[in-house]
Protein backbone atom coordinates (compact mmCIF):
# COMPACT_ATOMS: atom_id res chain seq x y z
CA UNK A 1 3.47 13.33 60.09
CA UNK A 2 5.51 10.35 58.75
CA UNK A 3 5.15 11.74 55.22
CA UNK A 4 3.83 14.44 53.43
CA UNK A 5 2.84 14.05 50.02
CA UNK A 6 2.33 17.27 47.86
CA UNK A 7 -0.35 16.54 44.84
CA UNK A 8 -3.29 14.52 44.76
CA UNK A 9 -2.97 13.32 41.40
CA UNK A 10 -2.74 9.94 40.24
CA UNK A 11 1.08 9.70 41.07
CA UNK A 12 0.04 10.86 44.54
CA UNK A 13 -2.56 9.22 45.73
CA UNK A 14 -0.62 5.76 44.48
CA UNK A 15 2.17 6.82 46.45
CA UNK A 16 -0.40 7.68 49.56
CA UNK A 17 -1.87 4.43 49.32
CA UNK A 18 1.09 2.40 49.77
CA UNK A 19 2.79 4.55 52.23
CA UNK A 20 -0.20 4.33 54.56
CA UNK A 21 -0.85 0.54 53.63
CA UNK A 22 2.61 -0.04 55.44
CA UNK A 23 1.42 1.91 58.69
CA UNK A 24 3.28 5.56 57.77
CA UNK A 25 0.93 8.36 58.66
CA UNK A 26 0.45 10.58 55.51
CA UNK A 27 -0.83 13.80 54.73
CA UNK A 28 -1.25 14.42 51.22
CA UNK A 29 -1.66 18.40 50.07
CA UNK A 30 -3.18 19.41 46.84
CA UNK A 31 -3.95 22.71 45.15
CA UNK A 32 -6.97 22.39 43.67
CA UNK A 33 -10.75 21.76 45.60
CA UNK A 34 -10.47 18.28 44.56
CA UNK A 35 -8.22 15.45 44.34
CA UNK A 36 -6.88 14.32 40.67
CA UNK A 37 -4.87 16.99 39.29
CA UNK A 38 -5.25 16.46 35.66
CA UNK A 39 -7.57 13.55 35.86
CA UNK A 40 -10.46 16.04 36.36
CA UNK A 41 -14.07 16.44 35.60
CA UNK A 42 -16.46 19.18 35.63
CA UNK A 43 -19.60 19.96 35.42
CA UNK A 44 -21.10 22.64 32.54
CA UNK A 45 -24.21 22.63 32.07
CA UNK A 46 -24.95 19.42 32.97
CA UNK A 47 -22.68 17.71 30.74
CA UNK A 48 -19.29 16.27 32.30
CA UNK A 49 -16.44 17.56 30.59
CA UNK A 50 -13.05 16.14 31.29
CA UNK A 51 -10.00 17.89 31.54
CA UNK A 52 -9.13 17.22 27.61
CA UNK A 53 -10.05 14.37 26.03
CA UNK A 54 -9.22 11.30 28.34
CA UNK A 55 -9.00 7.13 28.46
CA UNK A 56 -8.59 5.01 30.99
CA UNK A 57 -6.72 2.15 29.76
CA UNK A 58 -7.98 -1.06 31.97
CA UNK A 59 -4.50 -2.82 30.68
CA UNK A 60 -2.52 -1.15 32.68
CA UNK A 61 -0.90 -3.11 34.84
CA UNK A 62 -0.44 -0.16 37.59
CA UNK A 63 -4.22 0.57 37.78
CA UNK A 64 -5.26 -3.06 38.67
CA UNK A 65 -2.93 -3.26 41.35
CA UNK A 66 -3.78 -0.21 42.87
CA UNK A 67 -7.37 -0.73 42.51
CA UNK A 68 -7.83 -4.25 42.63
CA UNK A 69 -10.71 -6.23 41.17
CA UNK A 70 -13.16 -4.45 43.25
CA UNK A 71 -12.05 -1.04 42.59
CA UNK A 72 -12.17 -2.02 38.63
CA UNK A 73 -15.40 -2.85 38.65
CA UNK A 74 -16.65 0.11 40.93
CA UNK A 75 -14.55 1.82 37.86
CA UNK A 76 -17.22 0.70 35.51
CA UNK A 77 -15.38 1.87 32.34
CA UNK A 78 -17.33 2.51 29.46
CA UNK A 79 -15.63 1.00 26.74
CA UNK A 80 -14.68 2.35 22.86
CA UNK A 81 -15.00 0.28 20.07
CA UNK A 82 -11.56 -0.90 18.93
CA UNK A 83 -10.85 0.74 16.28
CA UNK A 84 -11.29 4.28 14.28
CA UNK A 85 -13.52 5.62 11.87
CA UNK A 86 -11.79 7.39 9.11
CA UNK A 87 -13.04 10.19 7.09
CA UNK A 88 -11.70 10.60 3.06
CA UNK A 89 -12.90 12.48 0.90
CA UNK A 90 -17.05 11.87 1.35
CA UNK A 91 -16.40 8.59 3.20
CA UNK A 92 -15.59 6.92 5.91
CA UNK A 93 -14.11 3.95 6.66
CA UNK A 94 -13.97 1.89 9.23
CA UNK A 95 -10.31 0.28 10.68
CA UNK A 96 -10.89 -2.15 13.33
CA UNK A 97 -8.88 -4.78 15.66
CA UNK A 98 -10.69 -8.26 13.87
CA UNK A 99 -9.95 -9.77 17.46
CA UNK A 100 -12.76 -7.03 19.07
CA UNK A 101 -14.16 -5.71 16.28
CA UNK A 102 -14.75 -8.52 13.77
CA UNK A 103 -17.34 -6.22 11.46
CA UNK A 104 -14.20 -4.01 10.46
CA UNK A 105 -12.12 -7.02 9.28
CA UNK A 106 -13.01 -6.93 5.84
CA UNK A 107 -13.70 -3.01 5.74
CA UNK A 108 -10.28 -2.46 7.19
CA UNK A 109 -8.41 -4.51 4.05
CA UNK A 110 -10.26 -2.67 1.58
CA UNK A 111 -10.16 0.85 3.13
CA UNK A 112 -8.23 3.34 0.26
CA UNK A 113 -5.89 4.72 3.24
CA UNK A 114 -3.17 2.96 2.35
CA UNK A 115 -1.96 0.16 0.32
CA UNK A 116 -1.55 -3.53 1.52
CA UNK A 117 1.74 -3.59 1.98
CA UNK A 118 1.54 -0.18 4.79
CA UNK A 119 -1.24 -2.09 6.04
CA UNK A 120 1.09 -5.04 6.68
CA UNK A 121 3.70 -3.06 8.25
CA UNK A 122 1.62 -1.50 10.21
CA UNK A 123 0.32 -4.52 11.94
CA UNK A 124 3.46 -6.24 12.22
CA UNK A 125 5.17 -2.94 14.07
CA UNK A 126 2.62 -2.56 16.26
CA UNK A 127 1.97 -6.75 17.06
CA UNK A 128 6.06 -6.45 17.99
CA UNK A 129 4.94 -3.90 20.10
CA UNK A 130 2.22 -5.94 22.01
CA UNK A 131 4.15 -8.95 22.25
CA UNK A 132 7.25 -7.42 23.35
CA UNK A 133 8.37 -7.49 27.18
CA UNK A 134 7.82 -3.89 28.73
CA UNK A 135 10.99 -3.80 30.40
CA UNK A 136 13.37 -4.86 26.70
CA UNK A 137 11.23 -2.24 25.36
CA UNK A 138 11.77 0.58 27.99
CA UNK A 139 15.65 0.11 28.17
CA UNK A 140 16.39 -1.19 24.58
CA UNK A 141 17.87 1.12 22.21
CA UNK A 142 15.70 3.96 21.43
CA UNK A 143 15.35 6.65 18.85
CA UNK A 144 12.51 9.28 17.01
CA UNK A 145 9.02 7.46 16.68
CA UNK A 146 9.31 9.52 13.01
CA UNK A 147 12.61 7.31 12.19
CA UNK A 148 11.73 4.21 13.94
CA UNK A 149 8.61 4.13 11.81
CA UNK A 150 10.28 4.84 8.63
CA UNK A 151 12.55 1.80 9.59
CA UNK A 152 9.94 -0.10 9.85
CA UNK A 153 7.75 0.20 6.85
CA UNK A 154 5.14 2.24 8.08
CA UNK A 155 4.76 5.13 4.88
CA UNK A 156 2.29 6.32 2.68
CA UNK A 157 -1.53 7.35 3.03
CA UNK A 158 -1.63 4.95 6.29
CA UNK A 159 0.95 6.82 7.78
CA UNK A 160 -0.29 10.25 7.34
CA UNK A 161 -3.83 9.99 7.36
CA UNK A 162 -4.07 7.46 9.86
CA UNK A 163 -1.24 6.37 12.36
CA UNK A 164 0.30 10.04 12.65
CA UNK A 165 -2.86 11.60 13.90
CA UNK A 166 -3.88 8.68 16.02
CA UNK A 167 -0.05 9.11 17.78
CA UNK A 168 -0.17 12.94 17.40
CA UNK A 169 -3.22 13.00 20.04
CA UNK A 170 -1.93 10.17 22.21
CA UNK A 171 1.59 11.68 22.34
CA UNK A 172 1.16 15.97 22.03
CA UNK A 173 3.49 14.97 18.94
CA UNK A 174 3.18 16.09 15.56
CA UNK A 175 6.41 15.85 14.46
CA UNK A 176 7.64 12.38 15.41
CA UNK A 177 10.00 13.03 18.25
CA UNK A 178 8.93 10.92 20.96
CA UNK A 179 10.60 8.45 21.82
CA UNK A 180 9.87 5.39 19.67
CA UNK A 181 10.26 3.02 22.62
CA UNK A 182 7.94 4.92 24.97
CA UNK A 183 5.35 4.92 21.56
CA UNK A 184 5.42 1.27 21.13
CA UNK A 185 4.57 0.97 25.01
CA UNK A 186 1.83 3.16 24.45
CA UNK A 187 0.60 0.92 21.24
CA UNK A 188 1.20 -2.11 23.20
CA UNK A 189 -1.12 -0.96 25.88
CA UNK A 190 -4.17 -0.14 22.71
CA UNK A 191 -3.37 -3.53 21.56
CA UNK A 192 -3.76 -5.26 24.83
CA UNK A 193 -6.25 -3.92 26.30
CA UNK A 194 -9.59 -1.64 25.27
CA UNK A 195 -9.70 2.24 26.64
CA UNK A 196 -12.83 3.64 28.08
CA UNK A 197 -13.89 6.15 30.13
CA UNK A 198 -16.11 5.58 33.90
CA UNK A 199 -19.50 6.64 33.19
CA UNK A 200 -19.72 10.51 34.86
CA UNK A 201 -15.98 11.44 33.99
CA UNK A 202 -12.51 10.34 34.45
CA UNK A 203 -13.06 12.25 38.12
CA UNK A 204 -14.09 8.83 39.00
CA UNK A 205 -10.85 7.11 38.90
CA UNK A 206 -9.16 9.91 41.74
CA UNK A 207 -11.84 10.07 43.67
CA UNK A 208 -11.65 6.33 43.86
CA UNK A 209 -8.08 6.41 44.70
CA UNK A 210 -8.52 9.15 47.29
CA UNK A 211 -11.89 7.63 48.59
CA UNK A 212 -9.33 4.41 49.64
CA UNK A 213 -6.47 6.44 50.90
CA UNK A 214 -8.71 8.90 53.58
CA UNK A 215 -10.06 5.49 54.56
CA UNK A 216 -6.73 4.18 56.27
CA UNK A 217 -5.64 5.06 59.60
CA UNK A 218 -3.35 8.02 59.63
CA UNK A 219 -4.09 9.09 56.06
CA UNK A 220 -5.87 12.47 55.12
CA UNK A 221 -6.37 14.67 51.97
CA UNK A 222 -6.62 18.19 52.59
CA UNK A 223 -7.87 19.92 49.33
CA UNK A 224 -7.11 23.95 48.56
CA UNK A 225 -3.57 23.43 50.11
CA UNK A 226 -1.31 25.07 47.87
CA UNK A 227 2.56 24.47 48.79
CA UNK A 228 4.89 27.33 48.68
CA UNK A 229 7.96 25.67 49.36
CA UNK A 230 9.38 22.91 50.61
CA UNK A 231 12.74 22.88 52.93
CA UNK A 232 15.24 20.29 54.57
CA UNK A 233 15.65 20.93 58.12
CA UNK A 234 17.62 18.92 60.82
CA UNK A 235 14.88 17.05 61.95
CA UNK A 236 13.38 16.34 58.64
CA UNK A 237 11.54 18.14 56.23
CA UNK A 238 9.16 21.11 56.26
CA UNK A 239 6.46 22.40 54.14
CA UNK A 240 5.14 25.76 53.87
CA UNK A 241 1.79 26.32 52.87
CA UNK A 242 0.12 29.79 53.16
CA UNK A 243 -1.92 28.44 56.62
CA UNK A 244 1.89 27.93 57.79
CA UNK A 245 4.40 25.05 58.16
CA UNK A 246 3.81 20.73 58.23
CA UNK A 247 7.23 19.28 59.42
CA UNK A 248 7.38 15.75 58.71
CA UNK A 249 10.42 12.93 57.75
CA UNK A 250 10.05 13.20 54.17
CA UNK A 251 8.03 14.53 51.70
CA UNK A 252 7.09 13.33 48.12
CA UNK A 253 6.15 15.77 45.65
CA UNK A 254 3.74 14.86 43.54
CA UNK A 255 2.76 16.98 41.01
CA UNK A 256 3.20 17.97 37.49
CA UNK A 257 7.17 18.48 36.26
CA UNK A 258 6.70 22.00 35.99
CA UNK A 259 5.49 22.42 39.43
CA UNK A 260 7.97 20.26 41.14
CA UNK A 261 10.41 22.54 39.19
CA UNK A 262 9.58 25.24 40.71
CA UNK A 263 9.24 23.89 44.04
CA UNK A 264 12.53 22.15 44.02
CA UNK A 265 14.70 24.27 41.84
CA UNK A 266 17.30 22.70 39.80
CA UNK A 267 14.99 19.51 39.58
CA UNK A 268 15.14 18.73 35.33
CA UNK A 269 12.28 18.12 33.70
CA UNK A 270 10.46 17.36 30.37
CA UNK A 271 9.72 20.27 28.40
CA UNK A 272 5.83 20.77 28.85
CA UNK A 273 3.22 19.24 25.86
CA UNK A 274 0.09 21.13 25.25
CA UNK A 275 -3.45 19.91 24.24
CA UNK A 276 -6.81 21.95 24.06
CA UNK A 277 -9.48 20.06 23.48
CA UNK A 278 -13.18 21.88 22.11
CA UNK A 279 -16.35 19.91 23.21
CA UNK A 280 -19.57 20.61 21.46
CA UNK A 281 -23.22 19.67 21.73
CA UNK A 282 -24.33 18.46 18.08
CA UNK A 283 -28.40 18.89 17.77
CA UNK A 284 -28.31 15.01 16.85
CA UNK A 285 -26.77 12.07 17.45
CA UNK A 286 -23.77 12.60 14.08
CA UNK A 287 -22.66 8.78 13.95
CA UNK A 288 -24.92 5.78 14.08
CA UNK A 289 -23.84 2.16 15.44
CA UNK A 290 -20.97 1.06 16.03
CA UNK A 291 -19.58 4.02 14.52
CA UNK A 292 -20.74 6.13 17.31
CA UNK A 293 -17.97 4.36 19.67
CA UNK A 294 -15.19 5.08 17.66
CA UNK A 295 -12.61 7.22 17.52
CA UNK A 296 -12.57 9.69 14.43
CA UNK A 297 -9.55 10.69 12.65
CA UNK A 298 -9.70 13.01 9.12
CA UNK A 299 -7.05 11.61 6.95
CA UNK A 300 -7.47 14.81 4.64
CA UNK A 301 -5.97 16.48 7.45
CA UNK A 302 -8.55 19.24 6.49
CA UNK A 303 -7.91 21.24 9.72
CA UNK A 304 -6.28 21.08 13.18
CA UNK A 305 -8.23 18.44 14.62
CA UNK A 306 -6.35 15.07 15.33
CA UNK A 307 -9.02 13.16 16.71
CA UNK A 308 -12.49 13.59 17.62
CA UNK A 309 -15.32 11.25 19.91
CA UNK A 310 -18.80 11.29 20.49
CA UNK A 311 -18.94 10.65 24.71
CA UNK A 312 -22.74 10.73 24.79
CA UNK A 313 -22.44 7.69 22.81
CA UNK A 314 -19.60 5.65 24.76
CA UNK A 315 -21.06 6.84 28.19
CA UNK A 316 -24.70 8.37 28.61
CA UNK A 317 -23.98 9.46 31.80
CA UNK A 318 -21.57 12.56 29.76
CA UNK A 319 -24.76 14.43 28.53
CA UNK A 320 -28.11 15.05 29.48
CA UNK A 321 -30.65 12.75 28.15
CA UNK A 322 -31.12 12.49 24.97
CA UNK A 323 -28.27 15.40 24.31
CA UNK A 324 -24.92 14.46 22.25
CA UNK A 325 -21.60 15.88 23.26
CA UNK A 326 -18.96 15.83 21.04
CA UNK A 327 -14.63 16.09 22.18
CA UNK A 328 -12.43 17.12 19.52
CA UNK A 329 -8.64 17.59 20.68
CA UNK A 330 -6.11 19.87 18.82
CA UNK A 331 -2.31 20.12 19.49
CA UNK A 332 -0.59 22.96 21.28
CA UNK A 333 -3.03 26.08 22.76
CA UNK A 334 -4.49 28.20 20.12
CA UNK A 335 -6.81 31.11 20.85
CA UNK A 336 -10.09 29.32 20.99
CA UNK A 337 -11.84 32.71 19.55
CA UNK A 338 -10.08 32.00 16.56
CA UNK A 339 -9.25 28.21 16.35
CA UNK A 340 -12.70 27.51 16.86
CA UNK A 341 -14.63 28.48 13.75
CA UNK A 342 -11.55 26.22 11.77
CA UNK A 343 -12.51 22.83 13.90
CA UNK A 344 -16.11 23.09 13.43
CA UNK A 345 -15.69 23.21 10.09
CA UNK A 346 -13.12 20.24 9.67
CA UNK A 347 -15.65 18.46 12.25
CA UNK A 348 -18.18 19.21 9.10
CA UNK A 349 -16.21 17.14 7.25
CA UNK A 350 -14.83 14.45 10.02
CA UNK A 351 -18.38 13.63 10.82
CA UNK A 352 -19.75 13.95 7.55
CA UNK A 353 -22.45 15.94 8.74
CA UNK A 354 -23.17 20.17 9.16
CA UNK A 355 -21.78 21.25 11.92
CA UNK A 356 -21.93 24.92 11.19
CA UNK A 357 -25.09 24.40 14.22
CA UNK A 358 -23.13 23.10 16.74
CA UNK A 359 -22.93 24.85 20.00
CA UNK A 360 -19.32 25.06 21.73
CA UNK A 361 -20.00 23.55 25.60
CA UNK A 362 -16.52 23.96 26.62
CA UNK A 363 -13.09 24.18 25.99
CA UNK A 364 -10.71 22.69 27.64
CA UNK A 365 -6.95 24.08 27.41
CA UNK A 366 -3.94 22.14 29.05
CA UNK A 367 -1.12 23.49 28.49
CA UNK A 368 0.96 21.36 30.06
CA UNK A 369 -0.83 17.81 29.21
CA UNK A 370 2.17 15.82 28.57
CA UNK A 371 5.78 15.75 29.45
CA UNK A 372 7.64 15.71 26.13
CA UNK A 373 9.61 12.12 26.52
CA UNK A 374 12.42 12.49 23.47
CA UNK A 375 15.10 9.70 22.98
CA UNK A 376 16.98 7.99 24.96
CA UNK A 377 13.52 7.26 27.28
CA UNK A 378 14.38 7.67 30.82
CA UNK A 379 11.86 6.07 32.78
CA UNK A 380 11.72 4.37 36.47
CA UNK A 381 14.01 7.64 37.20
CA UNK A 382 14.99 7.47 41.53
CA UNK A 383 12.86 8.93 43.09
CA UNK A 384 14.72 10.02 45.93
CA UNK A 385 17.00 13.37 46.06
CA UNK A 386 18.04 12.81 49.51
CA UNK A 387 17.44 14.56 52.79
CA UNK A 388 14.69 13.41 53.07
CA UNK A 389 13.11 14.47 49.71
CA UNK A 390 11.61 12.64 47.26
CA UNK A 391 9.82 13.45 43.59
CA UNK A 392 7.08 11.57 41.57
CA UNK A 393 4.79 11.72 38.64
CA UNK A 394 4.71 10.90 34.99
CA UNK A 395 7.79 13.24 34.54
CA UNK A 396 9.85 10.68 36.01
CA UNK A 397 8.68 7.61 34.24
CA UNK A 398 6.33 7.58 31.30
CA UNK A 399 4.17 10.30 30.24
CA UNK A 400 0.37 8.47 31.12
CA UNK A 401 -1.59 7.35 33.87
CA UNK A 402 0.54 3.96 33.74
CA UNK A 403 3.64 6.18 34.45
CA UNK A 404 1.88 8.07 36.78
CA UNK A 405 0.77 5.38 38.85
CA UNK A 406 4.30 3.42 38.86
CA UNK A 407 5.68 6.37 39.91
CA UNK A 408 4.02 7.11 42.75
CA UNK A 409 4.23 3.53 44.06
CA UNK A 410 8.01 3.21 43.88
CA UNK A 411 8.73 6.54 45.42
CA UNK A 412 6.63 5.28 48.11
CA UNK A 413 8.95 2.24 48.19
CA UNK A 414 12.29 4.32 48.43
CA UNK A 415 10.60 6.56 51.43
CA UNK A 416 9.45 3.21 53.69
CA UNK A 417 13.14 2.02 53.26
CA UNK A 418 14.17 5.30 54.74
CA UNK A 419 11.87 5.40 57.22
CA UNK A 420 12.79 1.38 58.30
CA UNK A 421 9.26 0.99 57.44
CA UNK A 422 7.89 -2.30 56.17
CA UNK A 423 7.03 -1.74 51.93
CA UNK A 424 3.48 -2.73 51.51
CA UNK A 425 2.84 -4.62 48.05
């Protein structure tokens, strides 16, 4: 082989697509019995449950230019509304963007989560965000989210009950960390663009990608591969799986930070984030309307749960007809024998309904969701560590399928200039 590729995750499968688009033959290896490493679906029960609570973000620039306008479409996202549905006290209220969601613009000045002035800061941090240029942003002067939004304004009961939670379950951050310029990124992509999710799972989205990829001369995905180790030699590179040895010119791993730790030792990497999200069926449907779509967030902070979204009612294709599913996401990796019991209550409250009846589906523990990206941000990180070796995923750029995607395409770049192959765009 030209190139073997180890992981056929989103970082992966980029970098497979481009490698083979220029004419390199490309064997991509991945663990698991099917392609997507993170961006996973299963099925339990006959409702799809996604590996933690996931969006696909069609603003990503990455995405569209790996799928193209075909491939977005055959991604049929199922939009969110834009906005979230806050729960205080016995209400909730409704905080919308009045571009998409013009019924929460009056709703969203009167809410009692914070005063007009937090409200104002609020929006004007996060329209800098969206108007800003990615790359000022990414290599601008960076520091804690926590400080960056103390700087700006952004206290109070709108800070706490609403824009810490909301980053908390974006970022695997409770404490305000992150980086602040890899936040506003992430708020500039919300603000641009509308998250959904394809209509049986984010499996879709892989599968897509991989779907493309086995379709190009020279290109193959062999699933239930696991790689052992991976070795320079004087004729290339070699990797050792347990059915024996695949020497090739280079090799791209692919996968997770941890992972490529181990497999190339000395590699540094983000310290691991971890999410566990609990999905449950609720007997009926616990939001009506345009409530349904949106994303809840208790700013009692009654319990664990950061946010909270009824899938049934975004995409139908999540539950069985006429069935309601329910993903509530938590930080870190509790015991679920014990954490459980504590989010259906606060999901009591969240919802505003009993949820002492709900029945737990599934729950789905990652603990390692996120790469923990703390100040300065390093992202667009080289991809190649010479000999022959190169490294990709969201540990080397940003810590989301963007980031993923971006950097699996430019260490695809750095191996066709290697290999005096031409770079495919």
């Amino acid at each position: 082989m030209d190139v073997v590729v180890v992981g056929a995750g989103l970082a992966g499968l980029a970098c497979g697509l481009r490698l083979a688009g220029s004419g390199a033959s490309v064997l991509v290896l991945e663990a698991g019995d099917r392609p997507g490493g993170r961006v996973r679906t299963d099925d339990t029960g006959g409702f799809r449950v996604d590996r933690g609570f996931q969006l696909i973000n069609p603003a990503y620039p990455a995405l569209q230019r790996v799928l193209g306008a075909d491939g977005m479409t055959d991604l049929a996202l199922q939009p969110f509304a834009a906005g979230a549905a806050v729960a205080r006290g016995r209400r909730h209220h409704v905080l919308g963007d009045p571009r998409r969601l013009p019924s929460a613009a009056l709703s969203s000045l009167l809410a009692p989560v914070g005063s007009p002035r937090e409200k104002a800061a609020f929006l004007t941090w996060a329209l800098q965000a969206a108007l800003a240029e990615p790359r000022a942003v990414r290599d601008g002067a960076d520091e804690p989210l926590a400080s960056a939004l103390d700087r700006a304004g952004v206290r109070g009961r709108l800070r706490t009950g609403v824009v810490d939670p909301f980053l908390a379950g974006v970022l695997g951050d409770a404490e305000g960390r992150t980086s602040a310029s890899f936040a506003r990124l992430v708020v500039r992509s919300f603000v641009r663009g509308t998250p959904g999710v394809p209509p049986d799972g984010v499996q879709r989205l892989p599968d897509l990608l991989a779907s493309r990829l086995t379709a190009l001369p020279g290109a193959e995905v062999r699933t239930g591969a696991a790689v052992a180790a991976v070795r320079r030699s004087a004729d290339g590179v070699r990797v050792r799986t347990e059915d024996g040895e695949v020497a090739s010119r280079a090799v791209v791993v692919a996968t997770g930070g941890w992972e490529a730790a181990q497999l190339l030792p000395g590699l540094p990497v983000p310290a691991p984030r971890a999410l566990t999200t609990f999905w449950h069926e609720a007997p009926e449907q616990p939001a009506q309307g345009a409530r349904a779509r949106l994303l809840h967030l208790d700013a009692d902070r009654s319990g664990p749960v950061v946010n909270s979204a009824l899938l049934s009612a975004v995409a139908p294709g999540y539950a069985p007809t006429g069935r309601h599913l329910v993903a509530s996401t938590v930080l870190g990796a509790p015991d679920p024998r014990e954490a459980e019991p504590v989010v259906r209550r606060q999901l009591g409250h969240l919802w505003g309904r009993d949820a002492a009846g709900w029945e737990l589906v599934a729950t789905s523990a990652v603990p390692r969701a996120l790469p923990a990206l703390l100040p300065p941000l390093r992202a667009r990180q080289d991809p190649d560590l010479g000999g022959g070796v190169h490294v990709a995923g969201d540990h080397r750029d940003t810590a989301s399928q963007q980031g993923a995607l971006v950097s699996g395409r430019r260490a695809a770049g750095t191996v066709l200039r290697a290999l005096g192959l031409p770079p495919a765009a």
